[in-house]
C-alpha atoms as a PDB file:
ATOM      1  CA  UNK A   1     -11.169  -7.072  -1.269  1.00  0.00           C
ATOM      2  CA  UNK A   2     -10.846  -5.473   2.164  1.00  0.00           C
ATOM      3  CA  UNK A   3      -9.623  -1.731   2.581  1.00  0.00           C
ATOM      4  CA  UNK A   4      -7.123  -3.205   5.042  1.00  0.00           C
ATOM      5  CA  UNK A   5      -3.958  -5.503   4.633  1.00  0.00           C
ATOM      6  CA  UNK A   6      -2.979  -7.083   8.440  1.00  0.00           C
ATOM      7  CA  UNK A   7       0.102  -7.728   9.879  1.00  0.00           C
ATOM      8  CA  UNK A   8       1.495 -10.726   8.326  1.00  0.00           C
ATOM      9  CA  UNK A   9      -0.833 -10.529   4.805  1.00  0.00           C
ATOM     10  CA  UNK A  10       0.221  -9.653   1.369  1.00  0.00           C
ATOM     11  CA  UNK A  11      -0.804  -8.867  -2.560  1.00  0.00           C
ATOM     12  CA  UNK A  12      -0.146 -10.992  -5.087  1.00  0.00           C
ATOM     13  CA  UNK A  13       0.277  -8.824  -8.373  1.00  0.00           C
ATOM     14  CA  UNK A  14      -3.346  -7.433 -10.308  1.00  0.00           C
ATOM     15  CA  UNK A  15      -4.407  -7.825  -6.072  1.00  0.00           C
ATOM     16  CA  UNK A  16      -6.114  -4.884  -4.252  1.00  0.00           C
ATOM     17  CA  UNK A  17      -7.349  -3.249  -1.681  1.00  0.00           C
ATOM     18  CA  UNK A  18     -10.477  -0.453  -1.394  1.00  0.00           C
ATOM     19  CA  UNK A  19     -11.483   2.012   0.772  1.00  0.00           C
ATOM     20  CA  UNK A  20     -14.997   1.224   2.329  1.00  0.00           C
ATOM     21  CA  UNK A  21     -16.768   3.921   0.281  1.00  0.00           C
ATOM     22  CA  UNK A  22     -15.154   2.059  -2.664  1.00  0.00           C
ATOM     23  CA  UNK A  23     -13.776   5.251  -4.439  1.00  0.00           C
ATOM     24  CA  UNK A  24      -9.906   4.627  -3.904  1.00  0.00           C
ATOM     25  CA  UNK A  25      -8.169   1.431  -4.914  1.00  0.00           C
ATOM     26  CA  UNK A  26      -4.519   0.574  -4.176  1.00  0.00           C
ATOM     27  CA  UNK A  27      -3.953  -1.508  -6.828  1.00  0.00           C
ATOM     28  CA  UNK A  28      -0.647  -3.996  -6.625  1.00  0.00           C
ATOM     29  CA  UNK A  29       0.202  -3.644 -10.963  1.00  0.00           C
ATOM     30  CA  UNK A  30       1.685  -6.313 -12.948  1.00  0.00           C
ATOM     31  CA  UNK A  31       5.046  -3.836 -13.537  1.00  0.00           C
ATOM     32  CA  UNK A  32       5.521  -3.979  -9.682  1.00  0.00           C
ATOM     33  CA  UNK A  33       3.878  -0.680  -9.427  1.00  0.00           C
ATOM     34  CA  UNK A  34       1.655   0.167  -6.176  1.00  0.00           C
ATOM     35  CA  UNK A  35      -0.439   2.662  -7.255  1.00  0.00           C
ATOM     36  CA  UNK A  36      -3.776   4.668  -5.617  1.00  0.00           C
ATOM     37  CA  UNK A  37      -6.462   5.467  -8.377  1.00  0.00           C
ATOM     38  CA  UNK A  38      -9.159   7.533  -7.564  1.00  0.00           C
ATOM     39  CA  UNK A  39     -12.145   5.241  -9.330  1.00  0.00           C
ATOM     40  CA  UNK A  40     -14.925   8.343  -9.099  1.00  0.00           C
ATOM     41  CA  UNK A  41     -12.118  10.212 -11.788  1.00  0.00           C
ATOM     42  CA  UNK A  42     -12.339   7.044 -14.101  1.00  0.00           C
ATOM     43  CA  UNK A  43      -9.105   5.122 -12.459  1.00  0.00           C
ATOM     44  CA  UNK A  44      -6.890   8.455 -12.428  1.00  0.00           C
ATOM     45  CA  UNK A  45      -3.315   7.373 -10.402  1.00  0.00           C
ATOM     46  CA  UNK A  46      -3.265   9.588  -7.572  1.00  0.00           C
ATOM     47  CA  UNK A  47      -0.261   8.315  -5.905  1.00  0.00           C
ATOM     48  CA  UNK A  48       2.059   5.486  -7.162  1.00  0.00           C
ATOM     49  CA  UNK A  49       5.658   3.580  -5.345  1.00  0.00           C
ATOM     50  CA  UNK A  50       7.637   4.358  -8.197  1.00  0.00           C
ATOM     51  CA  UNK A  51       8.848   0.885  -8.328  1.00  0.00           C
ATOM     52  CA  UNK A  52       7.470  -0.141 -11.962  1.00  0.00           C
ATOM     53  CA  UNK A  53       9.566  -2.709 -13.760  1.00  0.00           C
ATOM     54  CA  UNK A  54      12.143  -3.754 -10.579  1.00  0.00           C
ATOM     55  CA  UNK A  55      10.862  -6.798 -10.562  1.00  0.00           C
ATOM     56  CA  UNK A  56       8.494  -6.848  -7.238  1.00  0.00           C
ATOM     57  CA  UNK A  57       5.625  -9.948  -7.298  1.00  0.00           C
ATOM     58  CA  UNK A  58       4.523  -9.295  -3.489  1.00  0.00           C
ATOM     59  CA  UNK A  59       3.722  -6.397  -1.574  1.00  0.00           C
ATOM     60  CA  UNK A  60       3.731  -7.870   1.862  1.00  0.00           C
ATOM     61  CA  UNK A  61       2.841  -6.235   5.200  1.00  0.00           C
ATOM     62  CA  UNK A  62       5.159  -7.756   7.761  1.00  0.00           C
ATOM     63  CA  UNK A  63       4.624  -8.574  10.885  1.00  0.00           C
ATOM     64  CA  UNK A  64       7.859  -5.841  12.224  1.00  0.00           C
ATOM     65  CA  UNK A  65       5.308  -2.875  10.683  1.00  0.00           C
ATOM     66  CA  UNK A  66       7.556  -2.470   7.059  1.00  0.00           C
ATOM     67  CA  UNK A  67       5.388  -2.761   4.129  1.00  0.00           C
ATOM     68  CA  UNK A  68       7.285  -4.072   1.233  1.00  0.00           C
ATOM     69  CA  UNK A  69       7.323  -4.719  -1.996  1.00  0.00           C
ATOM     70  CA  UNK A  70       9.519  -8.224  -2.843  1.00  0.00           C
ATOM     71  CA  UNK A  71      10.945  -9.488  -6.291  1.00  0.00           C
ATOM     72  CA  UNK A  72      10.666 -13.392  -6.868  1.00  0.00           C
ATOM     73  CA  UNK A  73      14.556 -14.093  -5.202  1.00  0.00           C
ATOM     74  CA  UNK A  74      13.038 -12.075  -1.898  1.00  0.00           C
ATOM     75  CA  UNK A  75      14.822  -8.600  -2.198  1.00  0.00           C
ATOM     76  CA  UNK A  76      12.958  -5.195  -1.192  1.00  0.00           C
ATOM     77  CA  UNK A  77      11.806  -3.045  -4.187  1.00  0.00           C
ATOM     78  CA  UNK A  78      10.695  -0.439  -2.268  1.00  0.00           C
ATOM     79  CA  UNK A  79       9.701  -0.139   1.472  1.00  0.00           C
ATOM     80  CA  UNK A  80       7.745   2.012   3.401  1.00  0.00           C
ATOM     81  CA  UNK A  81      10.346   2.405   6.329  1.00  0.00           C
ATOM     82  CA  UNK A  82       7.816   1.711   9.087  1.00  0.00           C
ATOM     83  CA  UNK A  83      10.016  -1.480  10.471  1.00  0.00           C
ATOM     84  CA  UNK A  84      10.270  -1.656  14.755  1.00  0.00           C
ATOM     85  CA  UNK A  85       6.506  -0.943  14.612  1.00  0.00           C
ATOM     86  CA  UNK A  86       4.885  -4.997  15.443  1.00  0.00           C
ATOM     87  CA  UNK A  87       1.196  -5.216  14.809  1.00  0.00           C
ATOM     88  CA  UNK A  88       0.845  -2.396  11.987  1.00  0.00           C
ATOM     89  CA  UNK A  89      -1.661  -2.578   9.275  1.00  0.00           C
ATOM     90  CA  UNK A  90      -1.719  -0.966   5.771  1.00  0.00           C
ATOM     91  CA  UNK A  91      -5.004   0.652   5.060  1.00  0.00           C
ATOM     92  CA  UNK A  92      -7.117   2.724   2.163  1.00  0.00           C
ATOM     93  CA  UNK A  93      -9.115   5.356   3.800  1.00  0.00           C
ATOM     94  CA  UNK A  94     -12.068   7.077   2.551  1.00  0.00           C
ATOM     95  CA  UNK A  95     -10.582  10.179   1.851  1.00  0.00           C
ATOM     96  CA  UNK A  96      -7.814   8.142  -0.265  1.00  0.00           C
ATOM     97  CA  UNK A  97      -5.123   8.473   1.790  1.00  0.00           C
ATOM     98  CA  UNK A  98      -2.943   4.724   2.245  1.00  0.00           C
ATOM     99  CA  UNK A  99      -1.971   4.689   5.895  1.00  0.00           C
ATOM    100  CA  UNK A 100       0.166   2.606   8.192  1.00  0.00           C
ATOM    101  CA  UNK A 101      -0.869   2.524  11.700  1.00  0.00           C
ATOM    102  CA  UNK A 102      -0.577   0.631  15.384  1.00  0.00           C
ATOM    103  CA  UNK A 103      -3.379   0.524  17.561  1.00  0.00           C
ATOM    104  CA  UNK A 104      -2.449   3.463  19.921  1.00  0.00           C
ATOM    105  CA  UNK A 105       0.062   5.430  17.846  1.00  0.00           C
ATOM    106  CA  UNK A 106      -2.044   6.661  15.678  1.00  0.00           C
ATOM    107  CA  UNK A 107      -0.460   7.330  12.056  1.00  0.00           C
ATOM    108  CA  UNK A 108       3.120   6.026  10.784  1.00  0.00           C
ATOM    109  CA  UNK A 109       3.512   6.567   7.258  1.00  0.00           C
ATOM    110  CA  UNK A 110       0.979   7.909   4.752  1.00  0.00           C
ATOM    111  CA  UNK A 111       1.086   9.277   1.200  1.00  0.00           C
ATOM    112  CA  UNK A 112      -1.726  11.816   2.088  1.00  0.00           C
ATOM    113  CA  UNK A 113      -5.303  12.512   1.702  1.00  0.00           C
ATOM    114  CA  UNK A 114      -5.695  12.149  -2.264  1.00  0.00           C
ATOM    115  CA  UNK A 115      -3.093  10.639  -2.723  1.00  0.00           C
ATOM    116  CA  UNK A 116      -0.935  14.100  -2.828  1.00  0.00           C
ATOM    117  CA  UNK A 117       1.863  13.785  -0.870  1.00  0.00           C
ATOM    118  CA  UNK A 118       5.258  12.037  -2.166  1.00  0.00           C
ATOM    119  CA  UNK A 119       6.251   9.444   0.189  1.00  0.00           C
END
């Protein structure tokens, strides 16, 4: 899988995407989790959505900039916020920090390098 998921793509459940040095995996979970795992520290969750067992069987990135996660019936789980921003990507840097950003504004929403911020 790519490190990056377009405007317009999504992740089916047990679907991922890894950074390009292949050490951090956002990992779409069965439960409806999103969660970053550092795979150098044997898979340790670094950063997760919080959204475990609500139901959510895509995490989409729409084509508005929101990345969401949707149950079956098509209601948000959990949302990144980032809507009014056409064109932005979701993507797992090297560093493993998952970032949202639009060619010329630079970063929208991130969870932080490591996964250590809350967001």
């Amino acid at each position: 899988m790519s490190s990056t998921l377009k405007s317009g793509e999504a992740l089916a459940t047990e679907e991922n995407l890894t950074s390009s040095n292949g050490r951090f995996q956002l990992i779409f979970q069965n439960d409806g989790n999103l969660v970053l795992a550092d795979l150098e520290a044997g898979g340790v969750v670094v950063w997760n959505s919080a959204s475990a067992d609500r139901g959510a069987t895509e995490a989409r990135m729409q084509e508005d900039g929101n990345f969401i996660l949707f149950d079956p019936s098509g209601e948000a789980q959990w949302a990144t916020g980032t809507d009014g921003n056409d064109g932005a990507c979701v993507s797992v840097t090297d560093d493993g920090n998952v970032v949202i950003t639009r060619d010329g504004d630079g970063t929208l929403w991130e969870t932080g390098p490591h996964g250590t911020a809350t967001n």
